[in-house]
Protein backbone atom coordinates (compact mmCIF):
# COMPACT_ATOMS: atom_id res chain seq x y z
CA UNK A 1 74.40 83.71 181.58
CA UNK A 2 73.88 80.06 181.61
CA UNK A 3 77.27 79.23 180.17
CA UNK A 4 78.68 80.63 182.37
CA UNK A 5 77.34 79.24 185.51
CA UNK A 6 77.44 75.71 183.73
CA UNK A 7 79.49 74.13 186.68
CA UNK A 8 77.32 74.87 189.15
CA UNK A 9 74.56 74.00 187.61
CA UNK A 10 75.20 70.64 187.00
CA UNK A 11 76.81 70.12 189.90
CA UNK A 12 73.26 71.10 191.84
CA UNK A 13 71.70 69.11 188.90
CA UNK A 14 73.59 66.39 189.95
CA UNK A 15 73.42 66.46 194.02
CA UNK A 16 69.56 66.87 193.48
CA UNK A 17 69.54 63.52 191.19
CA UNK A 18 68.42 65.54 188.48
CA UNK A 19 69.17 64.43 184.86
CA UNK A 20 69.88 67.86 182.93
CA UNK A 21 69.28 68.14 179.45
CA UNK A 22 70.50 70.69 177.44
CA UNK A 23 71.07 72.65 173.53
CA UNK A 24 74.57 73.11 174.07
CA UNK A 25 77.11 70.37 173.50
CA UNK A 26 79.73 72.00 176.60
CA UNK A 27 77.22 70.90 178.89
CA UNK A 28 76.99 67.75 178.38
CA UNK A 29 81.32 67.46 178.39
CA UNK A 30 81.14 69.20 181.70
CA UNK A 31 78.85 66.40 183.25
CA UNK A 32 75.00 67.40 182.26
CA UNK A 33 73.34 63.71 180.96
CA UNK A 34 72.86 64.61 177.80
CA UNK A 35 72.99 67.73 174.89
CA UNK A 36 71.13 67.98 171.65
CA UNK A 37 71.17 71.12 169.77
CA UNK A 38 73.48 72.25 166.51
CA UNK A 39 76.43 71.67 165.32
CA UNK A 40 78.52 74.33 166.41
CA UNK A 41 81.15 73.39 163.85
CA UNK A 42 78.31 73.52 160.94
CA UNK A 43 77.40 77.13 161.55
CA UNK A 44 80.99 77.82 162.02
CA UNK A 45 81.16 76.65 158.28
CA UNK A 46 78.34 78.27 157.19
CA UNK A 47 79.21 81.57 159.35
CA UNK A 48 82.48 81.38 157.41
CA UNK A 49 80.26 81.57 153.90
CA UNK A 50 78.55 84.16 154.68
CA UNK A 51 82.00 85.81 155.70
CA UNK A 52 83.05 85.48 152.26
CA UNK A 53 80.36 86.36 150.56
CA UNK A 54 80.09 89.81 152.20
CA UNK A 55 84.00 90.36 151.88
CA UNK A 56 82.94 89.53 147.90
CA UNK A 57 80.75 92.64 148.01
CA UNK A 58 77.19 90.81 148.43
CA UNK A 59 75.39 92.94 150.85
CA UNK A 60 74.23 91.51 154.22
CA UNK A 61 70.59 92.33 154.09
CA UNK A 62 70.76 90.28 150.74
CA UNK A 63 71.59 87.08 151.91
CA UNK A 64 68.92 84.48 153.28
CA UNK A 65 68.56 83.61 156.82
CA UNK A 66 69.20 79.76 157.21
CA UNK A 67 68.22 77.25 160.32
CA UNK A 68 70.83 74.89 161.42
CA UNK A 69 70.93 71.92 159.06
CA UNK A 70 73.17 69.91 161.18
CA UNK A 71 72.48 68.83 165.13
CA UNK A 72 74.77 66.75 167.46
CA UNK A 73 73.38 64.31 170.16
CA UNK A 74 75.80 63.65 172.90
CA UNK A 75 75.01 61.23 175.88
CA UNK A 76 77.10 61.34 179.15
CA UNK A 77 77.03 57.53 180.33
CA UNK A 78 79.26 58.85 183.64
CA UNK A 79 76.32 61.37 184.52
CA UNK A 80 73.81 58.73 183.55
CA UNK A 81 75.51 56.02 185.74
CA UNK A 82 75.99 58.49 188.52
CA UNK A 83 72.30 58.97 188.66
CA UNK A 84 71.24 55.56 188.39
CA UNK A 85 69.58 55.55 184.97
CA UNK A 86 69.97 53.71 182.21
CA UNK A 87 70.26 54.85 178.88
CA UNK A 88 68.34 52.93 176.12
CA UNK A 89 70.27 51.37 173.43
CA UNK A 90 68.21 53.17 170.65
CA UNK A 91 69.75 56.23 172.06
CA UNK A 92 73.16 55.45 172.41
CA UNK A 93 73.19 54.04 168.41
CA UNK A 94 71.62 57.06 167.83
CA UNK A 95 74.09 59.77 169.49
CA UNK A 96 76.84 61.09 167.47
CA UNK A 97 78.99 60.88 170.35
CA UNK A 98 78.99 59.02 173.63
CA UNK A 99 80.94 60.32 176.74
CA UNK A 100 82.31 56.88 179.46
């Protein structure tokens, strides 16, 4: 439900001065400050394994449940400069991918 309402969300995130943060990476492309949550692109990988191995003849209940290995931090500088903060510079070396 929240993906779908992700416009207006920010955008009353934003007119109330709010910095949102949020798991999902689309959030933070649409204007939310900042996203840090999986790599969607890893567990497509991995979803693409586990694809395999069932089309092999493995059976689902015999494979292992995994956690995400792999997480993404991207900061919106446009968001953050919109709401008058400043990011630190630990953060920004830190993010995998910075949005100006």
């Amino acid at each position: 439900m929240l993906l779908s309402h992700q416009g207006p969300i920010i955008s009353l995130a934003t007119k109330a001065r709010l910095p949102s943060v949020t798991g999902a990476r689309g959030y933070a492309d649409a204007g939310g400050l900042l996203s840090y949550g999986p790599s969607f692109t890893a567990l497509s990988r991995r979803t693409a394994f586990y694809v395999a191995r069932i089309l092999k003849g493995t059976a689902p209940a015999d494979l292992p449940v995994e956690q995400p290995t792999a997480f993404e931090l991207v900061v919106n500088l446009k968001t953050a400069k919109a709401l008058g903060l400043t990011v630190p510079p630990s953060i920004l070396a830190r993010a995998d991918e910075v949005i100006e």
